[in-house]
Protein backbone atom coordinates (compact mmCIF):
# COMPACT_ATOMS: atom_id res chain seq x y z
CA UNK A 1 23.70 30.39 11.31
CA UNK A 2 21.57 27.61 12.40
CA UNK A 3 20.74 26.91 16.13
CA UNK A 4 22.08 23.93 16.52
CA UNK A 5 24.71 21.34 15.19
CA UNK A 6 22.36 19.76 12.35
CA UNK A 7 23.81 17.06 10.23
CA UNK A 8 23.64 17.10 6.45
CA UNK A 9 24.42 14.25 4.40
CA UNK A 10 25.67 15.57 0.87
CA UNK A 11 25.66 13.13 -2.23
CA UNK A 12 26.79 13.26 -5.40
CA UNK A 13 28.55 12.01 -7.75
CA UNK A 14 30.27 14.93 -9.06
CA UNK A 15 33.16 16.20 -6.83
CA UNK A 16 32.80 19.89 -7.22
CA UNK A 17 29.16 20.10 -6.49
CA UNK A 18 29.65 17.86 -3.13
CA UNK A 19 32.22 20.46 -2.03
CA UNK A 20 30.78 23.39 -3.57
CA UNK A 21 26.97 22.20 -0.92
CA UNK A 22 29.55 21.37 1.74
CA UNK A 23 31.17 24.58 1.96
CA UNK A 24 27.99 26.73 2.00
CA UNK A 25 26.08 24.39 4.54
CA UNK A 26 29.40 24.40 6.85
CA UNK A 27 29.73 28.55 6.57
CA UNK A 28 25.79 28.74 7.84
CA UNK A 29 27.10 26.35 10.74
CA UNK A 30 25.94 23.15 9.63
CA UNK A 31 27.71 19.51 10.18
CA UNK A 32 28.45 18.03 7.23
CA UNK A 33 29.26 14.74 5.43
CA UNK A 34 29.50 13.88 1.97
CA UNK A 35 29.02 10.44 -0.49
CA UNK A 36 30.18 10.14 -4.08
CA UNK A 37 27.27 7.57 -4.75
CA UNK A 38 24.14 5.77 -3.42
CA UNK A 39 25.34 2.74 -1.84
CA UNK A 40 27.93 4.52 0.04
CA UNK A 41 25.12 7.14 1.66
CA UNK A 42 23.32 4.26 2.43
CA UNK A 43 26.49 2.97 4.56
CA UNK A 44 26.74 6.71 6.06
CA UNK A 45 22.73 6.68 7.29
CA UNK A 46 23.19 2.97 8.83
CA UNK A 47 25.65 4.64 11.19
CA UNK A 48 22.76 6.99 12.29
CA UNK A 49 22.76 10.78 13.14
CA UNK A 50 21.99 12.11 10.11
CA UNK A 51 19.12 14.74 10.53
CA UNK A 52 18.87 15.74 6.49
CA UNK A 53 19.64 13.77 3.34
CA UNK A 54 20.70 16.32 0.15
CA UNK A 55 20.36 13.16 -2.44
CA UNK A 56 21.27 13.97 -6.43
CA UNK A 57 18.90 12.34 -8.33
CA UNK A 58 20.74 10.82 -11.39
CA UNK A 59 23.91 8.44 -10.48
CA UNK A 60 25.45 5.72 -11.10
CA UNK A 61 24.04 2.82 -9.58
CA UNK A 62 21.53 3.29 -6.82
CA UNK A 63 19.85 6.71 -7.43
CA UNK A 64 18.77 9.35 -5.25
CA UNK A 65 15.43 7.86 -5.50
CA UNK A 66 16.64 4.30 -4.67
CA UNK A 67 18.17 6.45 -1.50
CA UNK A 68 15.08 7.66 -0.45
CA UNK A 69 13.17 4.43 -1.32
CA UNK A 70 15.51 2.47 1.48
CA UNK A 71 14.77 5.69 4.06
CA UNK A 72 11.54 5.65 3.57
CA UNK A 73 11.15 1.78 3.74
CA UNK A 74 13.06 1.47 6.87
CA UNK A 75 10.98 4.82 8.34
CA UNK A 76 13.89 6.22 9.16
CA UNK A 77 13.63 9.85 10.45
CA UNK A 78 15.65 12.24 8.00
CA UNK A 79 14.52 14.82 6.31
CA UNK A 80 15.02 14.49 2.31
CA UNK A 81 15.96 17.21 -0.33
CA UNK A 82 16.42 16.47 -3.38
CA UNK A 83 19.03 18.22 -6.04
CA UNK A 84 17.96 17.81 -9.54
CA UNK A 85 18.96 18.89 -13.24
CA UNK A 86 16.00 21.15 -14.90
CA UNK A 87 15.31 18.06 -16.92
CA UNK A 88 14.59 16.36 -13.96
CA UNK A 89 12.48 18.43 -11.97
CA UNK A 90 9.35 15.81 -12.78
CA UNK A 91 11.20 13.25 -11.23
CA UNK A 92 11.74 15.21 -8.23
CA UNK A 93 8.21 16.12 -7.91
CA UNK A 94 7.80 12.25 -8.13
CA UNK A 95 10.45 11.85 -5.03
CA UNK A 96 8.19 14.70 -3.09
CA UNK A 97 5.15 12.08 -3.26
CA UNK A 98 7.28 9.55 -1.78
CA UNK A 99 8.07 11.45 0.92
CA UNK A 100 10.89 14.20 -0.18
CA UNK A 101 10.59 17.28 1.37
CA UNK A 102 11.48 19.34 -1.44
CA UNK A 103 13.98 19.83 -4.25
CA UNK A 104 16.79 21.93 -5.32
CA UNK A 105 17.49 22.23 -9.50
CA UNK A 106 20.81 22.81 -10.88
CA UNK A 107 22.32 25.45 -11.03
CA UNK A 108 21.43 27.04 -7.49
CA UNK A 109 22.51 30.04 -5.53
CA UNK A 110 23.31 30.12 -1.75
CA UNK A 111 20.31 31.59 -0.83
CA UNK A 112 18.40 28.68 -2.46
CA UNK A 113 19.94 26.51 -1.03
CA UNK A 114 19.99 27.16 2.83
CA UNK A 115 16.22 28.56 2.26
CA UNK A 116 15.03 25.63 0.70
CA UNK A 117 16.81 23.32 3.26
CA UNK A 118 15.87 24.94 6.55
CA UNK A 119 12.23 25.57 5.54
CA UNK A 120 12.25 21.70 4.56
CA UNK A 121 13.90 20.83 8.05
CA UNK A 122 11.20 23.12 10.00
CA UNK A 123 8.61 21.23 7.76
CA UNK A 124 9.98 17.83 8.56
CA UNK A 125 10.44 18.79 12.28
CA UNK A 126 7.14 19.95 12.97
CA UNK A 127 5.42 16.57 11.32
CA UNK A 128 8.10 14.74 13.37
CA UNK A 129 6.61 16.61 16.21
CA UNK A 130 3.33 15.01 15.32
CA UNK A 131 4.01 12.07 15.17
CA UNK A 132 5.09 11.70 18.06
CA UNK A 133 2.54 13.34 19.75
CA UNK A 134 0.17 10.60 18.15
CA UNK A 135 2.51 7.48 19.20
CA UNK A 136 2.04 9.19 22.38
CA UNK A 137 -1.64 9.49 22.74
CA UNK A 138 -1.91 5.94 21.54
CA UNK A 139 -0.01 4.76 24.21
CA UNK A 140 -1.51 6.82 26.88
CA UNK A 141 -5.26 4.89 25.23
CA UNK A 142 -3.13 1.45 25.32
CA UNK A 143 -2.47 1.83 28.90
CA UNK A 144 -5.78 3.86 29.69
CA UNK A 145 -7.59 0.57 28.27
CA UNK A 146 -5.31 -1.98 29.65
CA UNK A 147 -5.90 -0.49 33.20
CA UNK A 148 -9.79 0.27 32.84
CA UNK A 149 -9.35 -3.64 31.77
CA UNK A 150 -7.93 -4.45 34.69
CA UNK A 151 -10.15 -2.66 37.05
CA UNK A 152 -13.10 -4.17 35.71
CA UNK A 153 -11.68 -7.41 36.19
CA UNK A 154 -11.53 -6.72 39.81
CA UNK A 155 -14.68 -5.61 40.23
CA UNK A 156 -16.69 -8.45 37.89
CA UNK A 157 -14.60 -10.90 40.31
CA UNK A 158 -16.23 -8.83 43.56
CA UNK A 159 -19.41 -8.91 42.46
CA UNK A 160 -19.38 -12.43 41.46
CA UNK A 161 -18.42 -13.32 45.21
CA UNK A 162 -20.65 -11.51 46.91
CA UNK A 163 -23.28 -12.88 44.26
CA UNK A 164 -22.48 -16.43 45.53
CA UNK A 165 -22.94 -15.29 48.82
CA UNK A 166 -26.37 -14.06 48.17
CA UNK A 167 -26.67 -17.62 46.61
CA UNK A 168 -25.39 -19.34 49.85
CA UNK A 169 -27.81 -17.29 51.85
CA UNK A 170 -30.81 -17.69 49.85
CA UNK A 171 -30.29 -21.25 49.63
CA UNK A 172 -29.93 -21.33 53.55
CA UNK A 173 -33.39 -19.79 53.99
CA UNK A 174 -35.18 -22.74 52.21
CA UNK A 175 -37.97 -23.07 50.41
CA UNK A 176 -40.57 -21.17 52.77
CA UNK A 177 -40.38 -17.12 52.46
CA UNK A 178 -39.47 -14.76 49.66
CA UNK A 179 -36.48 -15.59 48.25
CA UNK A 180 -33.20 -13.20 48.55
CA UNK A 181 -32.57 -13.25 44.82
CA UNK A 182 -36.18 -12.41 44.32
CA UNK A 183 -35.30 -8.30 43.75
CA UNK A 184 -32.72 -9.63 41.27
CA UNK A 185 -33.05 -9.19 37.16
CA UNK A 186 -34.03 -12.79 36.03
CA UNK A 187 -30.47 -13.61 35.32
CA UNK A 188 -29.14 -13.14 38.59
CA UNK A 189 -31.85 -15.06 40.05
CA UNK A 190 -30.53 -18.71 38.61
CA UNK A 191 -27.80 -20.49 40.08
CA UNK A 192 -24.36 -18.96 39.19
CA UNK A 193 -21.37 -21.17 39.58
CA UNK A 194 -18.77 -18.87 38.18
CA UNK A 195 -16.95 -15.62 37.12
CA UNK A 196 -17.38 -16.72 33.50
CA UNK A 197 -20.79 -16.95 33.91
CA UNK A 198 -22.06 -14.28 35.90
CA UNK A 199 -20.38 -12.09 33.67
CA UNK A 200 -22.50 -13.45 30.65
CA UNK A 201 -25.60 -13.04 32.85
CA UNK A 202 -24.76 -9.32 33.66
CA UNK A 203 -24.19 -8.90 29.47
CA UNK A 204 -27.39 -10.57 28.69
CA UNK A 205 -28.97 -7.32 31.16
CA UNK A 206 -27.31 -4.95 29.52
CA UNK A 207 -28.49 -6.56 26.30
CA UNK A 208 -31.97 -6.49 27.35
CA UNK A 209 -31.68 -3.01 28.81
CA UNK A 210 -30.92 -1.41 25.40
């Protein structure tokens, strides 16, 4: 039995086989729901909650591989499995590349079945897992950045007032005397009139420094 109330989308176009995967998938204590052809699955996964996707390759209309193509395109998060003739497994090694899990052929056995699904789930679940551990760290960066941003902002600003102080007092002391500004880099020595531009001076510093 599985741990928790996972939800299976079954489709097919052939009525035995959708009841014959329900039946199994329900007895090992998944949720199920089934679709007789592509465009109606795609109806089923626009209502959301599906966690896996059991798509039949070959039907009428939109394939399983049109199926996946639309998950896929909208990054939706289901895992996909896909049940194939024998003829067909090339194809479904195709699907895998773009972005299938795995594949089931025709016929299949129970223990196939729920072994090839839950190791496909666990699969799915644990690159899930990393991605959104990496949307995570990029956000923590983002907001790292934007603060660190921020900060220096203040402190440019701080600097740039007290710098115009220096200014104020320097040009208070007149022309006899060592100037204030005189233990200043070059840069810092010329008149300064703004934010803008003491921050350019401090960058051409740390250009020369290099």
């Amino acid at each position: 039995m599985v741990d928790q109330k996972i939800k299976v989308l079954v489709v097919d176009d052939e009525e035995t086989l959708r009841a014959l995967l329900q039946r199994i998938l329900q007895n090992a204590g998944y949720d199920v729901i089934t679709a007789p052809n592509g465009q109606k699955a795609l109806s089923v996964i626009a209502g959301g909650g599906i966690d896996i996707a059991l798509l039949d390759i070959s039907m009428p209309g939109l394939s399983g591989i049109d199926v996946l193509g639309k998950i896929k395109a909208d990054e939706l998060d289901i895992c996909v499995v896909m049940v194939t003739a024998v003829v067909d497994v090339q194809v479904a090694v195709e699907a895998m590349k773009l972005g299938a899990y795995d594949y089931i052929t025709k016929p299949f056995g129970q223990a196939e079945v729920l072994g090839k699904i839950r190791q496909a789930f666990l699969s799915w679940q644990e690159q899930l897992q990393d991605k959104q551990d990496y949307l995570q760290l990029k956000q923590n960066i983002t907001e790292g950045t934007s603060r660190m941003q921020e900060q220096f902002s203040e402190l440019l600003k701080s600097l740039a007032r007290e710098h115009k102080l220096l200014q104020q007092l320097a040009a208070k002391q007149g022309i006899g005397g060592k100037s204030l500004l005189s233990g200043l880099p070059p840069e810092l020595q010329e008149p300064i009139a703004s934010v803008a531009e003491f921050r350019d001076a401090l960058l051409r510093i740390l250009k020369r420094s290099k």
